[in-house]
C-alpha atoms as a PDB file:
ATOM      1  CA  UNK A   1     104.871 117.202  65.198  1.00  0.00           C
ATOM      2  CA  UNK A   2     108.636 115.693  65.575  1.00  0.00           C
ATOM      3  CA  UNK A   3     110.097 116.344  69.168  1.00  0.00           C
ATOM      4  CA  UNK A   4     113.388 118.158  69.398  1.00  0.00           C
ATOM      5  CA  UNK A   5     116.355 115.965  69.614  1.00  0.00           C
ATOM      6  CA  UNK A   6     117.130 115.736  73.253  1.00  0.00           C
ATOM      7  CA  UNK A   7     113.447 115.828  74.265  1.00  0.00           C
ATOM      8  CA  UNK A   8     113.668 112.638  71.429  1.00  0.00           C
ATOM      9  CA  UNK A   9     116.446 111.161  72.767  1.00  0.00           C
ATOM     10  CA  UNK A  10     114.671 111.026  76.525  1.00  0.00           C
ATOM     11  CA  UNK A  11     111.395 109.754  75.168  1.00  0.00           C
ATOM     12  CA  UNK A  12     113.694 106.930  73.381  1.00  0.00           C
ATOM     13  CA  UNK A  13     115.432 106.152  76.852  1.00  0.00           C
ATOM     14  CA  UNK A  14     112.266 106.139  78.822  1.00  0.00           C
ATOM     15  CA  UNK A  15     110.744 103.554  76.518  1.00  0.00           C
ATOM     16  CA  UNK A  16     113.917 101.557  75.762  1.00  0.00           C
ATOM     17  CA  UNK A  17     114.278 101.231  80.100  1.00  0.00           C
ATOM     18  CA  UNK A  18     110.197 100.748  80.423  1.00  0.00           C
ATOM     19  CA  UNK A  19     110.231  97.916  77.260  1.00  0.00           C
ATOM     20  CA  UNK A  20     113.528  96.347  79.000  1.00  0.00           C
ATOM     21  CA  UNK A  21     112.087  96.442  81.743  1.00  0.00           C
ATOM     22  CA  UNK A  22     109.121  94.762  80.953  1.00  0.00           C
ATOM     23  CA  UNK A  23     111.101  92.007  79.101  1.00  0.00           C
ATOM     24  CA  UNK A  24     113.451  91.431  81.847  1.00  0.00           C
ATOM     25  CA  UNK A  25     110.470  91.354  84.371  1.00  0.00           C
ATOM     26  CA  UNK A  26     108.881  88.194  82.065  1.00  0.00           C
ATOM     27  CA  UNK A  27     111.794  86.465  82.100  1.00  0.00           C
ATOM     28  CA  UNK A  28     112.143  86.632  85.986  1.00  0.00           C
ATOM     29  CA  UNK A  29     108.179  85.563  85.693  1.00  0.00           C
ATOM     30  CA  UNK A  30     109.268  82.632  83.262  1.00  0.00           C
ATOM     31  CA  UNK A  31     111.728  81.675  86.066  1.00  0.00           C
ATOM     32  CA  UNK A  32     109.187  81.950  88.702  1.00  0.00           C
ATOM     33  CA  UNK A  33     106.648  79.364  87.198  1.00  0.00           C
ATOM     34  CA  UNK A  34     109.277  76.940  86.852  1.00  0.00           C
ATOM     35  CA  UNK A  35     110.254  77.027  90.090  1.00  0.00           C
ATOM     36  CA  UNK A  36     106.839  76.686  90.897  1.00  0.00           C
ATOM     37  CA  UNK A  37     106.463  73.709  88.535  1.00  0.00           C
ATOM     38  CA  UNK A  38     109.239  71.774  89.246  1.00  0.00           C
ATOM     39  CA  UNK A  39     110.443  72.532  92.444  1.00  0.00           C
ATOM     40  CA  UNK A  40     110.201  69.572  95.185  1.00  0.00           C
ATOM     41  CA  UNK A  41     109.692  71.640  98.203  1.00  0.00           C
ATOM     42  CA  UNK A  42     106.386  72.386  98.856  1.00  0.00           C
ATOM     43  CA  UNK A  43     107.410  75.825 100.511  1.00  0.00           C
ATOM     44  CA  UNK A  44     109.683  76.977  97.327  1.00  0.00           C
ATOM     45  CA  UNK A  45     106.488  76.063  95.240  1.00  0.00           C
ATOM     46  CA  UNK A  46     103.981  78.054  97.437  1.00  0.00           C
ATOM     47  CA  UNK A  47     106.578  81.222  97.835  1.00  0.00           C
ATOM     48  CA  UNK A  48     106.999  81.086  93.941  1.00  0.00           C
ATOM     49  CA  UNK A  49     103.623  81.736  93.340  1.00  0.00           C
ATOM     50  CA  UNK A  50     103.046  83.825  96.104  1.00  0.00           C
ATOM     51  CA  UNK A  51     104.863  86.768  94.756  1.00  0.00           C
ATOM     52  CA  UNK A  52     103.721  86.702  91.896  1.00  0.00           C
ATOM     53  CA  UNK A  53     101.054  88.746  92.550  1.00  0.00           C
ATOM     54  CA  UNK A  54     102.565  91.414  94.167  1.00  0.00           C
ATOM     55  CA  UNK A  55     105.325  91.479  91.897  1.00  0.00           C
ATOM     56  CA  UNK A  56     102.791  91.568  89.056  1.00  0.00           C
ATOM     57  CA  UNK A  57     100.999  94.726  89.980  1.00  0.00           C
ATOM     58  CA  UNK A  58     104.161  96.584  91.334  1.00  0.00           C
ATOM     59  CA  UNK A  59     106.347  95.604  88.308  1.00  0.00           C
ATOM     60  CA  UNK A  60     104.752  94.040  85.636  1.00  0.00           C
ATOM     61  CA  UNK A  61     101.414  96.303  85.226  1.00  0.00           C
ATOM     62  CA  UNK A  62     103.870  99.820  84.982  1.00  0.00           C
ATOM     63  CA  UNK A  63     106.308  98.115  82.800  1.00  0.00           C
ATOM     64  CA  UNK A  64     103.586  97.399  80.244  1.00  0.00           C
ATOM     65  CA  UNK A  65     101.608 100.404  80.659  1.00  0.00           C
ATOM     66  CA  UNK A  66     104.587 102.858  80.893  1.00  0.00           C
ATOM     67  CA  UNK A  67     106.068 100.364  77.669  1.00  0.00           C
ATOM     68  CA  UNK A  68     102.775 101.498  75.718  1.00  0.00           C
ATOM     69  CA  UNK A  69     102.292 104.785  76.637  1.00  0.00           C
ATOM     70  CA  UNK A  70     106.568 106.131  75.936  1.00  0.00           C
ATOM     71  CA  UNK A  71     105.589 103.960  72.818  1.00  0.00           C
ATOM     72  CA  UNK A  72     102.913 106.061  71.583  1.00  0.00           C
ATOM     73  CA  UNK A  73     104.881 109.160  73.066  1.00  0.00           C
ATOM     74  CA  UNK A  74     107.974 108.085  70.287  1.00  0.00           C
ATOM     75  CA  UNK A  75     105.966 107.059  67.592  1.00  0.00           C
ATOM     76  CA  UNK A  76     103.774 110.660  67.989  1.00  0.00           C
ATOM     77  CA  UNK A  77     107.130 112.308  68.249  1.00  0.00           C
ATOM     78  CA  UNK A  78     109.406 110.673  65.328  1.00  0.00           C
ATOM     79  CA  UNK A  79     108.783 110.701  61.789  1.00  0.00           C
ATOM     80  CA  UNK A  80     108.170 107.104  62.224  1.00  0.00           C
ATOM     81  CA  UNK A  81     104.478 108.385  63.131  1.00  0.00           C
ATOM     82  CA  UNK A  82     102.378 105.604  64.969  1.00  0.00           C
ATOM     83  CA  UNK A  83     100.200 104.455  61.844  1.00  0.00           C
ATOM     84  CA  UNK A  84     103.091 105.372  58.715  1.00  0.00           C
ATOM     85  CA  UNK A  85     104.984 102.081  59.220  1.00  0.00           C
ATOM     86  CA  UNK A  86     104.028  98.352  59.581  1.00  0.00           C
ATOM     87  CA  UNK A  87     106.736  97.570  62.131  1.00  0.00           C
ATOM     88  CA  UNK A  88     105.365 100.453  64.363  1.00  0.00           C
ATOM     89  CA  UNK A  89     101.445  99.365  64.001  1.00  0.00           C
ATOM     90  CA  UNK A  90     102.846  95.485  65.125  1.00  0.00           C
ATOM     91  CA  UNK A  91     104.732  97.067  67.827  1.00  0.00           C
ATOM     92  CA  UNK A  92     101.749  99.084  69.571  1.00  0.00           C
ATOM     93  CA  UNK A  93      99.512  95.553  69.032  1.00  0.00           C
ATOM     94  CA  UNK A  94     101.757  93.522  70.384  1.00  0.00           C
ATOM     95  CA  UNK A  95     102.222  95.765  73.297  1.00  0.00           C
ATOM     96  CA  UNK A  96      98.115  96.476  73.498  1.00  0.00           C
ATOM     97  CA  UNK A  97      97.449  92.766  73.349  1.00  0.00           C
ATOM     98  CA  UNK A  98     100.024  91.548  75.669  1.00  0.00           C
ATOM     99  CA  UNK A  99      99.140  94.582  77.816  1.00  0.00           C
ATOM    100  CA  UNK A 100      95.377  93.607  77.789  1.00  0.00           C
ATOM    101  CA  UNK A 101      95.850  89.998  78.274  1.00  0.00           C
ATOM    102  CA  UNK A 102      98.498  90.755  81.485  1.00  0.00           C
ATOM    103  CA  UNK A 103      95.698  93.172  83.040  1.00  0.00           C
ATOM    104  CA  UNK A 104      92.964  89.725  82.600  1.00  0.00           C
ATOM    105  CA  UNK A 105      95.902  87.169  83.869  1.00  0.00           C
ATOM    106  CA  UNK A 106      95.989  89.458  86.983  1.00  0.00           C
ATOM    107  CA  UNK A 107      92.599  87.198  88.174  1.00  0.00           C
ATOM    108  CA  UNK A 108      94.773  84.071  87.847  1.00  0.00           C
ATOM    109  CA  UNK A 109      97.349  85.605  89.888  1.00  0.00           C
ATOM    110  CA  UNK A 110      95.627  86.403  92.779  1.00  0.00           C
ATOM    111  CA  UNK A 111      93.562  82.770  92.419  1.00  0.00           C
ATOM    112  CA  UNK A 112      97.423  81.636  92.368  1.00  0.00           C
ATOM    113  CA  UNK A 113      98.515  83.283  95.891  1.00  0.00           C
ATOM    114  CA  UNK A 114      95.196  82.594  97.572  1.00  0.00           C
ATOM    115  CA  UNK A 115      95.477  78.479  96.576  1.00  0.00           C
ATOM    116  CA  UNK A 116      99.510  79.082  97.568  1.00  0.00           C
ATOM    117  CA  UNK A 117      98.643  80.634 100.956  1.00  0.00           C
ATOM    118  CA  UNK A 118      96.102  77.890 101.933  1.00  0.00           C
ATOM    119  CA  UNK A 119      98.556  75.492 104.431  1.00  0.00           C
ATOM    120  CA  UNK A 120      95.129  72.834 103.570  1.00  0.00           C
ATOM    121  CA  UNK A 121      96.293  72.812  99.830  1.00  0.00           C
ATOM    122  CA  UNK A 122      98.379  69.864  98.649  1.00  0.00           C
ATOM    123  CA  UNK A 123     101.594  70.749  96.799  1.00  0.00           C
ATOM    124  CA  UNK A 124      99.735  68.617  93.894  1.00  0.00           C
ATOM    125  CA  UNK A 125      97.531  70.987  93.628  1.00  0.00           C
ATOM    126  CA  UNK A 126      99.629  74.238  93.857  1.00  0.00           C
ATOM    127  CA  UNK A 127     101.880  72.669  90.892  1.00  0.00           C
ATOM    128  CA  UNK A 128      99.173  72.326  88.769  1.00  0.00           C
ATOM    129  CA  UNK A 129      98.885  75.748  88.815  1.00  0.00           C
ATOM    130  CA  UNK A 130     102.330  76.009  87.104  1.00  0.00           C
ATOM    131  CA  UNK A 131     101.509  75.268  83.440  1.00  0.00           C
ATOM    132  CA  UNK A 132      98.958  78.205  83.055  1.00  0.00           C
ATOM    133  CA  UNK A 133     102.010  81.246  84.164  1.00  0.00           C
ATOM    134  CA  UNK A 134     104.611  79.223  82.577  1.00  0.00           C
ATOM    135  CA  UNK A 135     102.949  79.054  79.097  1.00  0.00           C
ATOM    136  CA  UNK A 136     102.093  82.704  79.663  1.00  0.00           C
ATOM    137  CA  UNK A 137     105.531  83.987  80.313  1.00  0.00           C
ATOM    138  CA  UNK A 138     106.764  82.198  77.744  1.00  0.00           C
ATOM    139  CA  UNK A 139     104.405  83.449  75.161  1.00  0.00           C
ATOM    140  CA  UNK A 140     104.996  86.996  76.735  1.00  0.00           C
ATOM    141  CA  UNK A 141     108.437  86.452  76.437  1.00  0.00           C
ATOM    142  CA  UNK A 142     108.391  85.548  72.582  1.00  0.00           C
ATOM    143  CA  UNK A 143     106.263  88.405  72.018  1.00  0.00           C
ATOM    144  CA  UNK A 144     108.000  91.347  73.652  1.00  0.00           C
ATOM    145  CA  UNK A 145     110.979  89.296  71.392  1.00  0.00           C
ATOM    146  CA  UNK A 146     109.305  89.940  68.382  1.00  0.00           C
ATOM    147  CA  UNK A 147     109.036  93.609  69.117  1.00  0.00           C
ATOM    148  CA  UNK A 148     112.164  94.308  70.307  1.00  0.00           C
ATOM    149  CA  UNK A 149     112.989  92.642  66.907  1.00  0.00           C
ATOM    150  CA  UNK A 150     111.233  94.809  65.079  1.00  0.00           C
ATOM    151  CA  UNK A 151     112.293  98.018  66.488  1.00  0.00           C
ATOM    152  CA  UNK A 152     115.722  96.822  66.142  1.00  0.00           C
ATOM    153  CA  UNK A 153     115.739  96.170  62.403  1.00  0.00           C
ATOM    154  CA  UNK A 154     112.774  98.347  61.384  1.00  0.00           C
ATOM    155  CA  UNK A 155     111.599  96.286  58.689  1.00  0.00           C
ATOM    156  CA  UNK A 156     110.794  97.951  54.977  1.00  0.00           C
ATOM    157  CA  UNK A 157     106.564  98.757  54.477  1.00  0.00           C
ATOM    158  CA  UNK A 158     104.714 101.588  54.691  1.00  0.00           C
ATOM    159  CA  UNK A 159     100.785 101.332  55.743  1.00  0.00           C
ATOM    160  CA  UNK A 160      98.490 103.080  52.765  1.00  0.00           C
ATOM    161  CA  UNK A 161      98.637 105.762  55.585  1.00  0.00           C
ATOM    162  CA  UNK A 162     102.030 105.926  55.676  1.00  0.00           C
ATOM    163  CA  UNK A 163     101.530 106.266  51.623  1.00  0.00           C
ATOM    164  CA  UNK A 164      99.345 108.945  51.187  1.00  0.00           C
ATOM    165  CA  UNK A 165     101.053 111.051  53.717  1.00  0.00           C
ATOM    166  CA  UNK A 166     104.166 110.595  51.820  1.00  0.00           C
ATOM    167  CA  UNK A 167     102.660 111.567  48.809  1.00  0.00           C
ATOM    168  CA  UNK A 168     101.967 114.191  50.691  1.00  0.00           C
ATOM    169  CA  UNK A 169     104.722 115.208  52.137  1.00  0.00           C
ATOM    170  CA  UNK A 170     106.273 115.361  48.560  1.00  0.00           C
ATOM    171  CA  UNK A 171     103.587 117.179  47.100  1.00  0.00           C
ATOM    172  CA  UNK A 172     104.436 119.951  49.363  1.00  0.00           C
ATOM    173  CA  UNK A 173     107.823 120.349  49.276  1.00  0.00           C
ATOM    174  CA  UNK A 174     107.357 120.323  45.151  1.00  0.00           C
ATOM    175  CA  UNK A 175     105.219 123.186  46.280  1.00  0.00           C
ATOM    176  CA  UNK A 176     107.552 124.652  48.100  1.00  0.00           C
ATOM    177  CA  UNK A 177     110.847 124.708  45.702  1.00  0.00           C
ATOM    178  CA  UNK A 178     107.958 126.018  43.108  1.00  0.00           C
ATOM    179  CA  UNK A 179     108.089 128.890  44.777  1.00  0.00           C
END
């Protein structure tokens, strides 16, 4: 089923601003941790990784989700279909994986603001916690990269899906002028 064009055109925008979104919201993370890491006040440090958290599950979390789900919604609604096309199935696992791995990372985050909330905890050990959210937001980063790569210059190569439902697709409309 292929959407009508302005019904198309607001899918597109929904997941162009959620996938933005997202991205810009990692790079703001990225900035975070190294503040965290390499920042010499001890207060700086502890408010870095303090909002992190709440930042996390009140802008990261929807980002991602809404990311996959307008996704699915435009690859459902496009010819592109969501299994046709290699550059859509890398897409939808980057965004599953990174979504997946986010939702487990959330542990870390709240392990993060509980050690950064502690007055008792030396700002040794609050900056160790820097290299685990750095290295993450900098994956996460490259990743959502990759995708918006990939949606940008669609890359040739159809899935054996994608193949037998163009075969398909021609064997009807043969059918069709047939008649």
């Amino acid at each position: 089923m292929v959407m009508k064009p302005r019904l198309r055109k607001l899918a597109l925008t929904a997941h162009l601003v959620a996938s933005m979104g997202w991205l810009g919201a990692v790079v703001v993370f990225l900035a975070l941790a190294v503040i965290g890491l390499t920042s010499q006040d001890a207060q700086t440090m502890r408010g870095a990784y303090l909002v992190m958290q709440p930042a996390a599950w009140w802008v990261l979390v929807p980002l991602a989700v809404a990311s996959l789900l307008t996704g699915i919604v435009q690859a459902l609604g496009t010819t592109w279909g969501l299994f046709r096309h290699y550059w859509v199935l890398f897409k939808l696992l980057i965004n599953v994986v990174a979504t997946v791995v986010l939702l487990m990372y959330m542990r870390t985050f709240g392990i993060m603001a509980r050690t950064a909330s502690d007055p008792a905890t030396s700002p040794s050990s609050i900056r160790a916690l820097g290299a685990s959210p750095s290295q993450h937001a900098a994956l996460a980063l490259m990743l959502l990269l990759v995708a918006t790569l990939l949606a940008v210059y669609k890359p040739k190569g159809v899935t054996r899906y994608g193949q037998r439902k163009q075969r398909a697709e021609q064997a009807q409309r043969r059918a069709v002028s047939v008649r």
